[in-house]
C-alpha atoms as a PDB file:
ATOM      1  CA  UNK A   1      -0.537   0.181  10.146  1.00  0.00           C
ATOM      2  CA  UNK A   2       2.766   2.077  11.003  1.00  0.00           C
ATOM      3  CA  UNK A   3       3.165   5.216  12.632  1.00  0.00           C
ATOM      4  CA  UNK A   4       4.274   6.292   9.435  1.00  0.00           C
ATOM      5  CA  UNK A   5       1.407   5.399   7.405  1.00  0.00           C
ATOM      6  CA  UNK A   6      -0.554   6.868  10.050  1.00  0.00           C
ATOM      7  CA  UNK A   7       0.783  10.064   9.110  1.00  0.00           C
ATOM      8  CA  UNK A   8       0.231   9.761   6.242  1.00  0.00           C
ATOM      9  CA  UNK A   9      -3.358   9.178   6.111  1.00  0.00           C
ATOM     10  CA  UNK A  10      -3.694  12.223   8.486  1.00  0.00           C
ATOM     11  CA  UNK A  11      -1.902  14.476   5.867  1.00  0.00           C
ATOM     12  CA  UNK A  12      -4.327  13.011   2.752  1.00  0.00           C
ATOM     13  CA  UNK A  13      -6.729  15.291   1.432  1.00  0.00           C
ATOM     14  CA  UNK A  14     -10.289  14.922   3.673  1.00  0.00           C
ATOM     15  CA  UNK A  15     -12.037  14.042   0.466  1.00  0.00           C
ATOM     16  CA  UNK A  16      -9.724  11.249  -0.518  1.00  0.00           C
ATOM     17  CA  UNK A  17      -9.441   9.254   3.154  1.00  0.00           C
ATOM     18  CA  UNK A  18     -13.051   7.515   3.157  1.00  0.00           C
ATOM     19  CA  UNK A  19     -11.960   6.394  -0.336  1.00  0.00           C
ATOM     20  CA  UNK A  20      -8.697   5.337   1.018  1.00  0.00           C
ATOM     21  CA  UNK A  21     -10.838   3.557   4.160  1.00  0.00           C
ATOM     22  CA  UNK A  22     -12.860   1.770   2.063  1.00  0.00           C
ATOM     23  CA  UNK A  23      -9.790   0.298   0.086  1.00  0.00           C
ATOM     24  CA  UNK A  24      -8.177  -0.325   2.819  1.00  0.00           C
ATOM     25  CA  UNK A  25     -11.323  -2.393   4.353  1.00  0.00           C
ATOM     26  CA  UNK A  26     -11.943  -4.095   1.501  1.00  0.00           C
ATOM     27  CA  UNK A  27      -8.638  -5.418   1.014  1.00  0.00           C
ATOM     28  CA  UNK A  28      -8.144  -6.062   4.522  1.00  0.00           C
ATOM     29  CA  UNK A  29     -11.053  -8.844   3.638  1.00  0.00           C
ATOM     30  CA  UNK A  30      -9.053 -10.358   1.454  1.00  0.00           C
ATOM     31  CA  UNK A  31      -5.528  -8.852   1.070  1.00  0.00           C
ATOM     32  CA  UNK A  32      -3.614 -11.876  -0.573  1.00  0.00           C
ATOM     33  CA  UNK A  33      -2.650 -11.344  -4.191  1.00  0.00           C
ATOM     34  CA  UNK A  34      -4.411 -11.019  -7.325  1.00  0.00           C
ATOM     35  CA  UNK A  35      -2.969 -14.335  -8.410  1.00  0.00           C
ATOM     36  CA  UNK A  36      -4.414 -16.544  -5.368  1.00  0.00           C
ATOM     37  CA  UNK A  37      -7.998 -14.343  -5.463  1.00  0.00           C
ATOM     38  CA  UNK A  38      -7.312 -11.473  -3.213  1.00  0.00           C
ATOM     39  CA  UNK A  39      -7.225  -7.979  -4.029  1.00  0.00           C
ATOM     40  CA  UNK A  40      -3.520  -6.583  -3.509  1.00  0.00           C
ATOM     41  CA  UNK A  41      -1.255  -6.246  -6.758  1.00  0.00           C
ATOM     42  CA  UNK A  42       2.206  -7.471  -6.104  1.00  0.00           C
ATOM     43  CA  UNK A  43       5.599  -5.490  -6.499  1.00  0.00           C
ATOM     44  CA  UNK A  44       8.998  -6.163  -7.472  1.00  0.00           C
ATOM     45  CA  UNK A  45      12.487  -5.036  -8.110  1.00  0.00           C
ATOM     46  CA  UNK A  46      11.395  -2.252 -10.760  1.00  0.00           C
ATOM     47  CA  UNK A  47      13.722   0.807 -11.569  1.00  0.00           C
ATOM     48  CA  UNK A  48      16.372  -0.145  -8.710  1.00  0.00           C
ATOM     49  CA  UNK A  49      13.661  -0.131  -6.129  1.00  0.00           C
ATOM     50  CA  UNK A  50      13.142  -3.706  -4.379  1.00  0.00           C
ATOM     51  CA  UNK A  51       9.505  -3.840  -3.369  1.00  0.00           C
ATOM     52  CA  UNK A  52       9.566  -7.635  -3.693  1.00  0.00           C
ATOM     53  CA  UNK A  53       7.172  -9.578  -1.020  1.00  0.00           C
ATOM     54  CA  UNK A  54       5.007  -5.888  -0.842  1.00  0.00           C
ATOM     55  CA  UNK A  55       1.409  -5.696  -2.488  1.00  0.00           C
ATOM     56  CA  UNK A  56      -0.433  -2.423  -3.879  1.00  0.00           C
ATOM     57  CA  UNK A  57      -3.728  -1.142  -3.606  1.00  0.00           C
ATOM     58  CA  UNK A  58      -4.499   1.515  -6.535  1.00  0.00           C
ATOM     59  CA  UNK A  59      -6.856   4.189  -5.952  1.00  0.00           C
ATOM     60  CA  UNK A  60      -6.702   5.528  -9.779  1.00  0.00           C
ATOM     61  CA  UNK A  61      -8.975   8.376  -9.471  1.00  0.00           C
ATOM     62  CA  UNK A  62      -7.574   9.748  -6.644  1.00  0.00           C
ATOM     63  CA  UNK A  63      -3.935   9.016  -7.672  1.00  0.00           C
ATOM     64  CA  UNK A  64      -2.822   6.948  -3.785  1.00  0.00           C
ATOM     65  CA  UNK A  65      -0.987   4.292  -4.148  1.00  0.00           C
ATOM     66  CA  UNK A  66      -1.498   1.853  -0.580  1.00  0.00           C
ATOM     67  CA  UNK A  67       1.740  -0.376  -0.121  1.00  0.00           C
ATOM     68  CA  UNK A  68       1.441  -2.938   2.515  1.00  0.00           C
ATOM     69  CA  UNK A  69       2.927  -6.568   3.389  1.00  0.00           C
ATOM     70  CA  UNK A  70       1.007  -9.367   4.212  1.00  0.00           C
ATOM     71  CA  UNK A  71       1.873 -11.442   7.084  1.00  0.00           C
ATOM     72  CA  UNK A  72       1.389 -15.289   6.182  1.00  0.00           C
ATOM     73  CA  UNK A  73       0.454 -16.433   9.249  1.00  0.00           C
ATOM     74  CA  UNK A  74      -2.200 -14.291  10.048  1.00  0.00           C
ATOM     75  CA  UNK A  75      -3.766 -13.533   7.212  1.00  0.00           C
ATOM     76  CA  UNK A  76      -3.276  -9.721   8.381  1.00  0.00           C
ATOM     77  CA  UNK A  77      -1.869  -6.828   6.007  1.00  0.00           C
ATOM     78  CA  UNK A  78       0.743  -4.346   7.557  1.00  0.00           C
ATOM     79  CA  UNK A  79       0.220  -0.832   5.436  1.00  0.00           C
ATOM     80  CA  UNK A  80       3.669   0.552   4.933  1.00  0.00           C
ATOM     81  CA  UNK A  81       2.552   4.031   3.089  1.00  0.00           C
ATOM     82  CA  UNK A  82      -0.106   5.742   1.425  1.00  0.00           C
ATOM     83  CA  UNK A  83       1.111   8.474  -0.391  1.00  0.00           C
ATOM     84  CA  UNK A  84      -0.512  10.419  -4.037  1.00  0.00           C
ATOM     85  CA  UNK A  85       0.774   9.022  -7.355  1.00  0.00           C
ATOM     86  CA  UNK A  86       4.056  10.829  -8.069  1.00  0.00           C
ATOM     87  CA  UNK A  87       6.836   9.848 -10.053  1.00  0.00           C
ATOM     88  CA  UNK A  88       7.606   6.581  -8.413  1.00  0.00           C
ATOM     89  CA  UNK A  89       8.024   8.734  -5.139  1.00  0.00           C
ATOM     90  CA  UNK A  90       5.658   5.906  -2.985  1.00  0.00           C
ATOM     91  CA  UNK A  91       7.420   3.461  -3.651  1.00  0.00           C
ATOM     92  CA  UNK A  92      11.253   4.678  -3.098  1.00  0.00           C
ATOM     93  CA  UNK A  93       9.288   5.770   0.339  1.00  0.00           C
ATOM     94  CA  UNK A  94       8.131   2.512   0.942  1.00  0.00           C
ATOM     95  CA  UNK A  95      11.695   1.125   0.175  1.00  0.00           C
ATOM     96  CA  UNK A  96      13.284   3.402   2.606  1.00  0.00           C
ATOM     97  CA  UNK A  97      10.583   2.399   5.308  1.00  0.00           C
ATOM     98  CA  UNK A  98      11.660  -1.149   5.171  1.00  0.00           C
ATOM     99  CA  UNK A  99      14.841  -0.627   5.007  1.00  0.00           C
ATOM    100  CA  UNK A 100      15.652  -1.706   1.117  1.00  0.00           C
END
């Protein structure tokens, strides 16, 4: 996890980060995409912001949005952000943290 997603999670609500842990554990099991089995939605190029090669992990009820890469050859997922549900504001975030 970045430093930056670490501060994220400390700023999160204390009632949403154990459901953010769990998600974040569960995917970690099995963080490959949705289309070879795992659990992480993938991004792309949407409303001039290039998240292509990221994943997503949706925590609807709470409104977080988890975006994290997934390196290859270690099977191991590197959370970028984890920010509330706002206007597409994650993901410029996310962007702008790896330098897109």
């Amino acid at each position: 996890m970045t430093e930056a997603a670490k501060q994220d999670f400390t700023k999160l609500d204390g009632s949403v980060r154990p459901q953010v842990l769990r998600a974040m554990y569960k995917t970690s099991n099995n963080p490959l995409p949705q289309s070879e089995g795992g659990y992480g939605v993938e991004l792309r190029n949407r409303n001039g912001i290039d998240l292509t090669g990221c994943l997503k992990i949706k925590l609807k009820k709470a409104g977080v949005r988890i975006v994290y890469t997934l390196e290859r050859t270690a099977k191991s997922m590197n959370i970028v952000i984890i920010g509330m549900r706002a206007d597409m504001e994650v993901y410029k975030e996310a962007a702008k943290r790896l330098g897109r």
